[in-house]
Protein backbone atom coordinates (compact mmCIF):
# COMPACT_ATOMS: atom_id res chain seq x y z
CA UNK A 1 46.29 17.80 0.75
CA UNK A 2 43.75 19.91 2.03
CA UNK A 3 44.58 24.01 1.95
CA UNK A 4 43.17 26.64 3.60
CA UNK A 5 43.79 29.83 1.66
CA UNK A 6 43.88 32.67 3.20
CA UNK A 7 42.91 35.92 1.06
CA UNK A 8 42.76 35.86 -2.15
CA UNK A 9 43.83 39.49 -3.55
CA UNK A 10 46.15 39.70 -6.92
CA UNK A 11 48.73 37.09 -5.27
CA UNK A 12 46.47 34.18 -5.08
CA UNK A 13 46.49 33.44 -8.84
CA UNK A 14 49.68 31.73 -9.41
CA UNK A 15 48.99 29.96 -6.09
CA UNK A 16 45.21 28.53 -7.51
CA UNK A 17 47.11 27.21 -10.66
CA UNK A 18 50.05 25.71 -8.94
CA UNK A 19 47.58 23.89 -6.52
CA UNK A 20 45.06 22.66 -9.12
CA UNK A 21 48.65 21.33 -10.69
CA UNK A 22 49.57 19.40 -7.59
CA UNK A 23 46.13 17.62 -7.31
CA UNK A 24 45.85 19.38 -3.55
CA UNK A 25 42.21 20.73 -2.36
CA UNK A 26 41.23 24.30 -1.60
CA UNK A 27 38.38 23.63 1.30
CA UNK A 28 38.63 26.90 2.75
CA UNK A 29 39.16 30.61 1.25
CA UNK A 30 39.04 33.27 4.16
CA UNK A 31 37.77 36.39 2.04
CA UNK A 32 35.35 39.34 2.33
CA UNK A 33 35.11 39.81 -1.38
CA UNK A 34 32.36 37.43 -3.01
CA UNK A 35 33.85 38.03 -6.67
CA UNK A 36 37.25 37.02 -5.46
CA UNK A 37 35.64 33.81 -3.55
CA UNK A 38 33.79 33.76 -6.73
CA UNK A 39 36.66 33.50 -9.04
CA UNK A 40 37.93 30.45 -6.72
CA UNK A 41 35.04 28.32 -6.86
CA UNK A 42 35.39 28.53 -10.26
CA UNK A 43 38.61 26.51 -9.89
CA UNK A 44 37.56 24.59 -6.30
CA UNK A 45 33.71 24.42 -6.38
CA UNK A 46 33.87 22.89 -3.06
CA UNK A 47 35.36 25.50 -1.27
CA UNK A 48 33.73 27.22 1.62
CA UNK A 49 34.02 31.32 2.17
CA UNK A 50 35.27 32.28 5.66
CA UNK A 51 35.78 34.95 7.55
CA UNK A 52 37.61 35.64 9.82
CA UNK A 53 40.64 33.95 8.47
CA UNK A 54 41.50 31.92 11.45
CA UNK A 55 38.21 30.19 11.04
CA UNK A 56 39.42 29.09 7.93
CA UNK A 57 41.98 26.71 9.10
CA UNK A 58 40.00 23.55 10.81
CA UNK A 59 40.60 20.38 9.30
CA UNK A 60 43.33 21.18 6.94
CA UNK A 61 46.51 20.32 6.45
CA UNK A 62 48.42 23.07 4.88
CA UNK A 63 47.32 26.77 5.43
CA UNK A 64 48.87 29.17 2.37
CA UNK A 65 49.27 32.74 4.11
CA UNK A 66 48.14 35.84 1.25
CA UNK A 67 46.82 38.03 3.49
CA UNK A 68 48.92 41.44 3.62
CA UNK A 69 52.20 41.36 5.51
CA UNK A 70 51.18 42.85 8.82
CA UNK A 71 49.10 39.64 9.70
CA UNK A 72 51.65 36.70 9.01
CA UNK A 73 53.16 36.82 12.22
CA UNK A 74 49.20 36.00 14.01
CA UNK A 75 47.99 34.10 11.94
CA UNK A 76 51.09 31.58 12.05
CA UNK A 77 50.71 32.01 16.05
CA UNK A 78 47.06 30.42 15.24
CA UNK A 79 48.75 27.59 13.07
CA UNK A 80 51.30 26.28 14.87
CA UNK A 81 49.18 26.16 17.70
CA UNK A 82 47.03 23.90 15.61
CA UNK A 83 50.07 21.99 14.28
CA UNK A 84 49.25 23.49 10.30
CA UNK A 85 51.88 23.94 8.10
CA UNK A 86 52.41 27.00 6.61
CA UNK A 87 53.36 28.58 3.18
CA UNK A 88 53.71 32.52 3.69
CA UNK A 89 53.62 35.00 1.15
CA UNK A 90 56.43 37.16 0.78
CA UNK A 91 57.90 39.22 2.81
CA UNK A 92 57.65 36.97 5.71
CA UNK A 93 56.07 40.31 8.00
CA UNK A 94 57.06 44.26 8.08
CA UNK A 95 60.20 44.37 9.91
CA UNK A 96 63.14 41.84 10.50
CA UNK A 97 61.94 42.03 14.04
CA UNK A 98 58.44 40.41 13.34
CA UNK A 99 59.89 38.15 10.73
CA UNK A 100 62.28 36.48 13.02
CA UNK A 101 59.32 36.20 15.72
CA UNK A 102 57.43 33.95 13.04
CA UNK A 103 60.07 32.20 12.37
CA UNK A 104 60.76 31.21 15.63
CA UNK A 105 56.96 30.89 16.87
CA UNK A 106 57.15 28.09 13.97
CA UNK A 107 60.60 25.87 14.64
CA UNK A 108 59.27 26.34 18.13
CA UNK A 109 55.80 24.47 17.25
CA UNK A 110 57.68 22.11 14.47
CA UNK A 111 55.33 22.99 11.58
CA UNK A 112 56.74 23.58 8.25
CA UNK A 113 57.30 26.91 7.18
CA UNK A 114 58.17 28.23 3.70
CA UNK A 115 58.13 31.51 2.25
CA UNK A 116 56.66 32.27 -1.67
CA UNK A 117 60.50 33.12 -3.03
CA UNK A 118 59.34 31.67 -6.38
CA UNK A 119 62.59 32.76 -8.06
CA UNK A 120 64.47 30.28 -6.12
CA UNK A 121 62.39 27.79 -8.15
CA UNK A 122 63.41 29.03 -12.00
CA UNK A 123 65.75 27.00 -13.96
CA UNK A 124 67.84 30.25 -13.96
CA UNK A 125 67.76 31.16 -10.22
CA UNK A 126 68.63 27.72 -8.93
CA UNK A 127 71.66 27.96 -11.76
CA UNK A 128 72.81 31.33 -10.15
CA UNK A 129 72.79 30.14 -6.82
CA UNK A 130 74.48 26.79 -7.62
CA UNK A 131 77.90 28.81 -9.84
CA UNK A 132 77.89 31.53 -6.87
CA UNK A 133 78.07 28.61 -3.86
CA UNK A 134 80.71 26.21 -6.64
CA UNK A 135 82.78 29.23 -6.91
CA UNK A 136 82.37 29.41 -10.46
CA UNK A 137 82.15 32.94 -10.32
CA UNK A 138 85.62 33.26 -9.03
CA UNK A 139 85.59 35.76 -6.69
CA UNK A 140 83.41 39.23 -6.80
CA UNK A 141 84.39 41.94 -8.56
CA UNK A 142 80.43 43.80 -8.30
CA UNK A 143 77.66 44.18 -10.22
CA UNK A 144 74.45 45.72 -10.29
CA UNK A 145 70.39 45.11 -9.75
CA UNK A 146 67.89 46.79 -11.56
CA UNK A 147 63.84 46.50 -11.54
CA UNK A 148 62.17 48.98 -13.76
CA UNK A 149 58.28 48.46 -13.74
CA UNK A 150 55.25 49.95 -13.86
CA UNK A 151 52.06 49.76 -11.70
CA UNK A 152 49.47 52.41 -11.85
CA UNK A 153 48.08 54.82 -9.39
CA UNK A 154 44.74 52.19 -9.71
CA UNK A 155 47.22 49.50 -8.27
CA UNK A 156 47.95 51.77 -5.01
CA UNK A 157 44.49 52.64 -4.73
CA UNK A 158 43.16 49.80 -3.43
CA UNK A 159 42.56 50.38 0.73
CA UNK A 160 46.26 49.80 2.84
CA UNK A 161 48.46 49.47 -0.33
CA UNK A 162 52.11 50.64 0.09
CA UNK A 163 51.53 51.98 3.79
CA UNK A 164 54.04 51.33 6.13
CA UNK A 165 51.63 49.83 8.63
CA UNK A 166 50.46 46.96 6.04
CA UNK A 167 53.23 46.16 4.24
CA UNK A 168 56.12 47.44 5.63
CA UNK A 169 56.95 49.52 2.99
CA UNK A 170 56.77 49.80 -0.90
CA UNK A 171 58.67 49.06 -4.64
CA UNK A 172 61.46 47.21 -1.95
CA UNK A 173 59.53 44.94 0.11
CA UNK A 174 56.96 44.05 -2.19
CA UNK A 175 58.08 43.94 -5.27
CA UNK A 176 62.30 44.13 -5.92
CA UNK A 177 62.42 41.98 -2.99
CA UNK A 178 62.71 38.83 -5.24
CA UNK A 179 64.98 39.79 -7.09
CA UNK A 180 66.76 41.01 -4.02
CA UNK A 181 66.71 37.64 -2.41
CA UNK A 182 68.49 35.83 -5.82
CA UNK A 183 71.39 38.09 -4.61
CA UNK A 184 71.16 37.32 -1.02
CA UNK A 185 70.32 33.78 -1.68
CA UNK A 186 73.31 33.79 -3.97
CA UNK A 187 75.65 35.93 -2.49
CA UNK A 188 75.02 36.10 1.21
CA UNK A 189 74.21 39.56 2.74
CA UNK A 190 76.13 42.23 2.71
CA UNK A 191 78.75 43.94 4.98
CA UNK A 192 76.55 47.13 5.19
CA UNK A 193 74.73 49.18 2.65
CA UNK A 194 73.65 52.58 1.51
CA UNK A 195 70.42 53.88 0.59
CA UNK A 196 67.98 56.52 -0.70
CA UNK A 197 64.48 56.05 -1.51
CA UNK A 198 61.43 58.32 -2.14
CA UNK A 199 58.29 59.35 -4.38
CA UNK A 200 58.00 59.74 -7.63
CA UNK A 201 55.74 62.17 -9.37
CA UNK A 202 53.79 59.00 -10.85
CA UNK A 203 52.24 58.07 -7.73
CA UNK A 204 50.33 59.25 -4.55
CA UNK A 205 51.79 56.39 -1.93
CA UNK A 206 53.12 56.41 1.69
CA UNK A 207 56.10 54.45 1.48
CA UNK A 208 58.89 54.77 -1.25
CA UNK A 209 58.01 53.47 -5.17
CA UNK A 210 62.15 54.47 -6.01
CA UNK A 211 65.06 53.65 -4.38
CA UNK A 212 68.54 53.28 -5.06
CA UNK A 213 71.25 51.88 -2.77
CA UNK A 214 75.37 50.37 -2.79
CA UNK A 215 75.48 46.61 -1.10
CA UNK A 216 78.90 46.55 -0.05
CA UNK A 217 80.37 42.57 -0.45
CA UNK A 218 83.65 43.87 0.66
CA UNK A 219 87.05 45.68 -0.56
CA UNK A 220 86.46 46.60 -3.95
CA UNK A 221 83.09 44.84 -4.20
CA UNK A 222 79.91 46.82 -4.60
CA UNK A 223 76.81 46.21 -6.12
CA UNK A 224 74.80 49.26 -7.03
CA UNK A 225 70.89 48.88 -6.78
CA UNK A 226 67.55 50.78 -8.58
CA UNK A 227 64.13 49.66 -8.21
CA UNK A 228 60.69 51.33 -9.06
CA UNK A 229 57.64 51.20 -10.20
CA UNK A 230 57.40 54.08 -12.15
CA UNK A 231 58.84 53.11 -14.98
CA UNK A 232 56.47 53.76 -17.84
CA UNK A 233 55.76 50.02 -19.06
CA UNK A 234 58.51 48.45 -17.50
CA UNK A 235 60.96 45.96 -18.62
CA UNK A 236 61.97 42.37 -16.85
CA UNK A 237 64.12 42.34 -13.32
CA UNK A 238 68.28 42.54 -14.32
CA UNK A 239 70.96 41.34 -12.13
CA UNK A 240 74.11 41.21 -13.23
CA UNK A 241 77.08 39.70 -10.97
CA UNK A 242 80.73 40.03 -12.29
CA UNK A 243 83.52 37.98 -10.60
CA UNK A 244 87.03 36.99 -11.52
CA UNK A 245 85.93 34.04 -13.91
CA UNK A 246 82.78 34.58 -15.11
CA UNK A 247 80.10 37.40 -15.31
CA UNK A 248 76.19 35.80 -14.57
CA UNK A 249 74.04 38.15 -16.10
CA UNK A 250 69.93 37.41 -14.82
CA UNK A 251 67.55 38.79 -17.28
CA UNK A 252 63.72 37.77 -16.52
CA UNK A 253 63.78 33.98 -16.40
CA UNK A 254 66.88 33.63 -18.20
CA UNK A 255 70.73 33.64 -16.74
CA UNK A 256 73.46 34.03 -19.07
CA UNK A 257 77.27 33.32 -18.06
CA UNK A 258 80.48 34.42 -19.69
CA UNK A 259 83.57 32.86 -18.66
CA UNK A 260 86.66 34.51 -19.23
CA UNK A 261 88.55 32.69 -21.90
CA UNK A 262 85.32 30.96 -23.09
CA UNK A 263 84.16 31.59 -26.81
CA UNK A 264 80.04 30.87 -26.27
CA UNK A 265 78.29 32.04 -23.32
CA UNK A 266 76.01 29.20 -21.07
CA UNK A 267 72.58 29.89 -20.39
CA UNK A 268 69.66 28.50 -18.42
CA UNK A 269 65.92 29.09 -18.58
CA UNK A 270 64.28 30.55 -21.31
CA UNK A 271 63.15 33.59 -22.54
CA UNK A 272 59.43 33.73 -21.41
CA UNK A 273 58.21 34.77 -18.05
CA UNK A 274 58.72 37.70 -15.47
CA UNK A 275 57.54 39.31 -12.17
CA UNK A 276 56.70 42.10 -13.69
CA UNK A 277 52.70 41.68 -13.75
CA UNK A 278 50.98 42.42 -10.71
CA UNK A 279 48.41 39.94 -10.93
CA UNK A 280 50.32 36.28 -11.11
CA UNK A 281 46.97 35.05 -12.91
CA UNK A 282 48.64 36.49 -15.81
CA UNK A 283 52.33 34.92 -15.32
CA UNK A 284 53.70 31.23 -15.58
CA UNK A 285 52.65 29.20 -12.59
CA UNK A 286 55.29 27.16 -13.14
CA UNK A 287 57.26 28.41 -10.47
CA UNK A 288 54.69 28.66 -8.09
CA UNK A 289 54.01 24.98 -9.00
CA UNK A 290 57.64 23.78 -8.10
CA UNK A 291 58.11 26.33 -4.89
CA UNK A 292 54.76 24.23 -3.49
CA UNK A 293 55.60 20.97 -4.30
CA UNK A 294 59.24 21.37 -3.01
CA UNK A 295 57.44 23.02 -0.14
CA UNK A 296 54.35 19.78 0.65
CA UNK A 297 57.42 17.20 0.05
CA UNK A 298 59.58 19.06 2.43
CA UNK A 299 56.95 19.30 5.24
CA UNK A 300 56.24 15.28 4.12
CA UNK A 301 60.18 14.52 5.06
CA UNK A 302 60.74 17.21 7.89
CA UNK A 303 63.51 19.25 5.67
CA UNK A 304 64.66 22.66 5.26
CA UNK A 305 62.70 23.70 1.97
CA UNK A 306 63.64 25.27 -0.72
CA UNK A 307 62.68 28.64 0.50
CA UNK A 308 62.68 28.06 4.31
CA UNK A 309 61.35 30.31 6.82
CA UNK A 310 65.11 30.47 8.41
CA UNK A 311 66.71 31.22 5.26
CA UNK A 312 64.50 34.36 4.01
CA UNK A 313 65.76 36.12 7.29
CA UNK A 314 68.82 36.58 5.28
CA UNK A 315 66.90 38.75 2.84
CA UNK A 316 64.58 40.13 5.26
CA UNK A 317 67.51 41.90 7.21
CA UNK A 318 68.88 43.40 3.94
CA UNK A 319 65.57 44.87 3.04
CA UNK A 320 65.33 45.94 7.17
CA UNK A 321 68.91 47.71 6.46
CA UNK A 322 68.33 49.22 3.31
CA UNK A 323 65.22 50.56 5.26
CA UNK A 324 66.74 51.31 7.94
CA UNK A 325 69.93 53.44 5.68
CA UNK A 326 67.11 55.48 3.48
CA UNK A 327 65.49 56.34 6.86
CA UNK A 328 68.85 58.02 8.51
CA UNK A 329 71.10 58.98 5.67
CA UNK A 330 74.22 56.61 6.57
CA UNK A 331 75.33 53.24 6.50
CA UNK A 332 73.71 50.17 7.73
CA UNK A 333 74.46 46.65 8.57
């Protein structure tokens, strides 16, 4: 498997251990930075620096998108018309309106898209999703999603960083949105929701580092929501999902469920591992290792992958609502 990888800012660590892992080949690395190319070789010595990044996709097979949000939707254009599988970092672009437009500029081409959801690939997210779609849950009563963390005023420093241009937006799209699509993933969207978002006092940012928000599932079933990352240290993502048989409560890498009537809780995962580091050099790979090789084997049998380009719509239009809520004051669908 030859990979083209295309930047290599504080996202492409988890993605250099999870390829060394899966025996594939970094040939490529489109970067301007020659300590970040640097810190590649160290892992690929045969890789070549490039720039710009669509030079950096001849004569490979898979191209691994980590450039900021703003450019995914070209640079799969240049892809598919090259007939390159992709692997996009999350979100799949700013809006719901670009998203969708890269989605369909790749079913239209037949590569294989996927979309770095690692959560989907934890012991204790594929457990959530599999009670919620059994209906082990029973049916939803509410529940609630919090992500506390921390990044410094350093971590928006760096040039584009939380503008609305780049990425779309801030603590939402780029970092709660994992955690967000467990839910969605889980769940389904929501009827409508309700948001607020703004600024804390901790950082100097364009878009929003706080927000809090009410998914609405239906009569009687609302799931509050507060993210941020101004939360001192911080503490590992929480969501907690109480139905009419059980309660599933998601701590970190870990899921716990209580059935009603049942003496000892179950639980899957374990009790290392978060999101909560900004550079995913310095979390488990493991995650990252399983998204990619569900991802190569999916591309290999021309199926839906684990964390398909199709299916993070779903979450894309909750973050675009939420968004779209914060930015008028009412409810959106």
């Amino acid at each position: 498997m030859k990979v083209a990888m295309l930047g290599a800012g504080l996202a492409a660590g988890g993605h250099l251990r999870a390829l060394a892992a899966l025996d594939a080949t970094v040939v490529t690395v489109a970067t301007r930075s020659p300590q970040r190319f640097a810190r590649i070789r160290e892992r690929f010595p045969g890789a070549r620096q490039c720039w710009p990044p669509e030079d950096a996709m001849d004569g490979v097979d898979l191209a691994l998108i980590l450039t900021p949000p703003a450019t995914h939707l070209g640079l799969v254009r240049v892809a598919a018309g090259r007939g390159i599988d992709v692997v996009v970092e999350k979100p799949l672009e700013v809006s719901a309106e670009r998203a969708r437009a890269l989605v369909e500029v790749a079913e239209s081409a037949g590569i294989g898209l996927a979309v770095c959801y690692q959560h989907r690939a934890k012991e204790a997210g594929r457990a959530l999703q599999r009670l919620a779609a059994a209906g082990e849950l029973g049916q939803l009563v509410g529940g609630n999603l919090q992500m506390a963390w921390w990044r410094p005023q350093s971590y928006y420093d760096e040039s584009g960083r939380g503008q609305l241009a780049r990425d779309g937006g801030g603590v939402l799209i780029t970092q709660a949105i994992h955690t967000l699509d467990l839910l969605v993933w889980a769940m389904g969207r929501p009827r409508r929701v309700l948001a607020t978002s703004g600024r804390s006092p901790a950082h100097t940012i364009e878009a929003e580092d706080t927000m809090a928000a009410l998914l609405d599932y239906g009569p009687g079933a609302t799931i509050s929501l507060f993210v941020t990352t101004a939360a001192g240290q911080g503490a590992p993502e929480q969501l907690t999902l109480v139905g009419s048989a059980a309660t599933a409560t998601l701590h970190g890498p870990r899921l716990t469920l209580h059935r009603i009537g049942a003496s000892e809780p179950e639980i899957w995962g374990d009790a290392t591992g978060s999101g909560i580091e900004a550079d995913t050099s310095r979390m488990p790979a493991d995650w990252h290792t399983e998204l990619l090789r569900d991802a190569i084997s999916a591309f290999c049998e021309k199926r839906e992958p684990l964390a398909s380009g199709r299916s993070a719509l779903a979450t894309q239009s909750v973050v675009q609502a939420l968004y779209d809520s914060a930015a008028t004051g009412s409810w959106a669908g």
